[in-house]
Protein backbone atom coordinates (compact mmCIF):
# COMPACT_ATOMS: atom_id res chain seq x y z
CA UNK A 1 100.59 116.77 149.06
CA UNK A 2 102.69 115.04 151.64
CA UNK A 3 105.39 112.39 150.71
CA UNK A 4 103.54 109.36 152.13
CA UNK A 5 100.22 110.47 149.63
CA UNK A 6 102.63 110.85 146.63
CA UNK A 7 104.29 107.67 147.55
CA UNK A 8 100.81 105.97 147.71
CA UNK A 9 99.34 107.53 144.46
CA UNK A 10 102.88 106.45 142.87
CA UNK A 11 102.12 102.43 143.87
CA UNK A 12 98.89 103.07 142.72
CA UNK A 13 99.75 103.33 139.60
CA UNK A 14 102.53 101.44 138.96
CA UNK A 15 100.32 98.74 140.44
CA UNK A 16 97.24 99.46 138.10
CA UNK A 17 100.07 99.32 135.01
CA UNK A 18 101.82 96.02 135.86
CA UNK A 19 98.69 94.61 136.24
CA UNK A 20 97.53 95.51 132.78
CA UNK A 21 97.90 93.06 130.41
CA UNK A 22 100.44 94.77 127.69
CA UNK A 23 99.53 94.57 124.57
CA UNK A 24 102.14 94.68 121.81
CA UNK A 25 102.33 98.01 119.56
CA UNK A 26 100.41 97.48 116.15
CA UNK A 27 103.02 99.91 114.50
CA UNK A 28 106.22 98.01 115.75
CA UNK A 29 104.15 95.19 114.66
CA UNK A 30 104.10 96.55 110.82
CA UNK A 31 107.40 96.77 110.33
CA UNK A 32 107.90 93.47 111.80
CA UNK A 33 105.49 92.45 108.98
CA UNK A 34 107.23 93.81 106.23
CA UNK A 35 110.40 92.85 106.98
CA UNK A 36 108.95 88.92 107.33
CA UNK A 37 105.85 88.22 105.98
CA UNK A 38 104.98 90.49 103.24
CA UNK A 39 107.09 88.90 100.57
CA UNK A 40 104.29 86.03 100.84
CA UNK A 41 101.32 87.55 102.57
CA UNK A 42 102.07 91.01 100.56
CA UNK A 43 101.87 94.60 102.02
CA UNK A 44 98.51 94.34 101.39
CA UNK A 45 97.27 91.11 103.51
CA UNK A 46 95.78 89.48 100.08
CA UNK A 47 97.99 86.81 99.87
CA UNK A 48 98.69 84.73 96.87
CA UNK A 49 95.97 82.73 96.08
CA UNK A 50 96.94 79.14 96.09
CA UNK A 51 100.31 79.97 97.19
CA UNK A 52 100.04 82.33 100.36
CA UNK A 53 96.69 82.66 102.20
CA UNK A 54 95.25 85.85 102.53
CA UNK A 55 95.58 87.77 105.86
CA UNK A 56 92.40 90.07 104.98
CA UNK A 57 89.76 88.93 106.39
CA UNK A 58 91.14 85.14 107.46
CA UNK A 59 89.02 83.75 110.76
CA UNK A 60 92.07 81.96 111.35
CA UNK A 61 94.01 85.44 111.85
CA UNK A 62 90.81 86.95 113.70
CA UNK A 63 90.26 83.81 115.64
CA UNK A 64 91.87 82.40 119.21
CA UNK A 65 95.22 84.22 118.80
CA UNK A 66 96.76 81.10 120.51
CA UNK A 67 96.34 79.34 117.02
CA UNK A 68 98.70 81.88 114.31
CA UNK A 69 101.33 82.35 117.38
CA UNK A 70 101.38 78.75 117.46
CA UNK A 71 101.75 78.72 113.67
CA UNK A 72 104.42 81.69 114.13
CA UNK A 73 106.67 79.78 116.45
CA UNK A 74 106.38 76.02 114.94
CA UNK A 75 105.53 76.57 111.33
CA UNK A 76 102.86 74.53 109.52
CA UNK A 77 102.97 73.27 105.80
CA UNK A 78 104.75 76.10 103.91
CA UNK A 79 104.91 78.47 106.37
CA UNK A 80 108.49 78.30 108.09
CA UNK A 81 109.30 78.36 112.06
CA UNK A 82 109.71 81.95 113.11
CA UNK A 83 110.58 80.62 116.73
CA UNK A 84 114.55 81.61 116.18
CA UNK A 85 114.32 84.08 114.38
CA UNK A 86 111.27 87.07 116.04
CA UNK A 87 111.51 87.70 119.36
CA UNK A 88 108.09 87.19 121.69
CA UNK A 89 107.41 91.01 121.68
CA UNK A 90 107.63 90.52 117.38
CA UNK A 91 105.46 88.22 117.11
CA UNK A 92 102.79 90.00 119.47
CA UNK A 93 103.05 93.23 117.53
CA UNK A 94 102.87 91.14 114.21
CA UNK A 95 99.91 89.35 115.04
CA UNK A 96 98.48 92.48 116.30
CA UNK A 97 99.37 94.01 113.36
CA UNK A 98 98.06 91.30 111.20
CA UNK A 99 94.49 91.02 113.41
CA UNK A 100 93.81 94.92 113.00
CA UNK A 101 94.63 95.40 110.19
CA UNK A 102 92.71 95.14 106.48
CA UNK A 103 89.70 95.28 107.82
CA UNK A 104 90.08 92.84 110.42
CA UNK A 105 89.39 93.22 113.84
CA UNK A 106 90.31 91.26 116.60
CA UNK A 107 92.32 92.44 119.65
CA UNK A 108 95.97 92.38 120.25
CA UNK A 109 97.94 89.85 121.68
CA UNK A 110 100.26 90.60 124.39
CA UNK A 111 103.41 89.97 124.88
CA UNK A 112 102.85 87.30 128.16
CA UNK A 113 100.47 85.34 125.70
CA UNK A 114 103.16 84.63 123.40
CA UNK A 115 105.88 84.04 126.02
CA UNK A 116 103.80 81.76 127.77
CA UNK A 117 102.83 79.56 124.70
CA UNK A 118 106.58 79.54 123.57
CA UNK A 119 106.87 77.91 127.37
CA UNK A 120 104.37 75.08 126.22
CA UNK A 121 105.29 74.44 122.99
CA UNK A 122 109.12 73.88 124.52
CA UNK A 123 107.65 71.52 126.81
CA UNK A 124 105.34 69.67 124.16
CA UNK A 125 102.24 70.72 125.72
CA UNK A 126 100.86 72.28 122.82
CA UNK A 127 100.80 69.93 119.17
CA UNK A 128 100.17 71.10 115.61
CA UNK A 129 97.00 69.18 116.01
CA UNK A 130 95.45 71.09 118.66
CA UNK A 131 94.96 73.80 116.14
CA UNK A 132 91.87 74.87 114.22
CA UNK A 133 92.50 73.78 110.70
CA UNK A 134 91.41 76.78 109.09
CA UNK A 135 92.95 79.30 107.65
């Protein structure tokens, strides 16, 4: 194979990788999880009824994943502001932790997603009250 070839398969790729949306590693994503969330969500993604909701099989989880990142970096009711304290590439392996695991099944978020919405929500384009009230 000559240079230019190599050089051309080489871009090739590369190109075909950056343009693939990266999606945040469900593992890193579990250990994100226990360190933050399972105290109140437990290990398990049941919850505490009345107290924590359940992870397991929420549509809130499995829904638009704009709507728990949102929740992730603002907080909402009891559930504190995580905006200081997980980076964007956490909180995209958390919630692709969270919407793959237990049963649920929704695809992972990537890291751009999250980086992007941490953009608007700095800029006030995105409220509270633009999110789905279910969880």
């Amino acid at each position: 194979m000559n240079h230019n070839a190599a050089f051309s398969s080489l871009l090739a790729l590369v190109g075909f990788t950056a343009a693939a949306p990266m999606h945040a590693s469900a593992a890193d994503g579990k250990t994100v999880y226990q360190k933050n969330c399972a105290a109140c969500h437990m290990a398990t993604g049941q919850g505490i009824p009345g107290a924590f909701p359940a992870l397991a099989g929420n549509a809130f989880v499995q829904g638009p994943a704009k709507d728990p990142a949102t929740v992730l970096l603002k907080g909402r009711g009891g559930m504190p502001d995580f905006s200081q304290n997980l980076t964007d590439g956490d909180i995209a392996a958390v919630l692709t932790y969270a919407r793959s695991s237990w049963g649920n099944q929704a695809p992972g978020v990537p890291e751009g997603d999250v980086a992007a919405l941490r953009t608007e929500i700095s800029a006030g384009v995105v409220s509270a009250g633009q999110m789905s009230n279910k969880h």
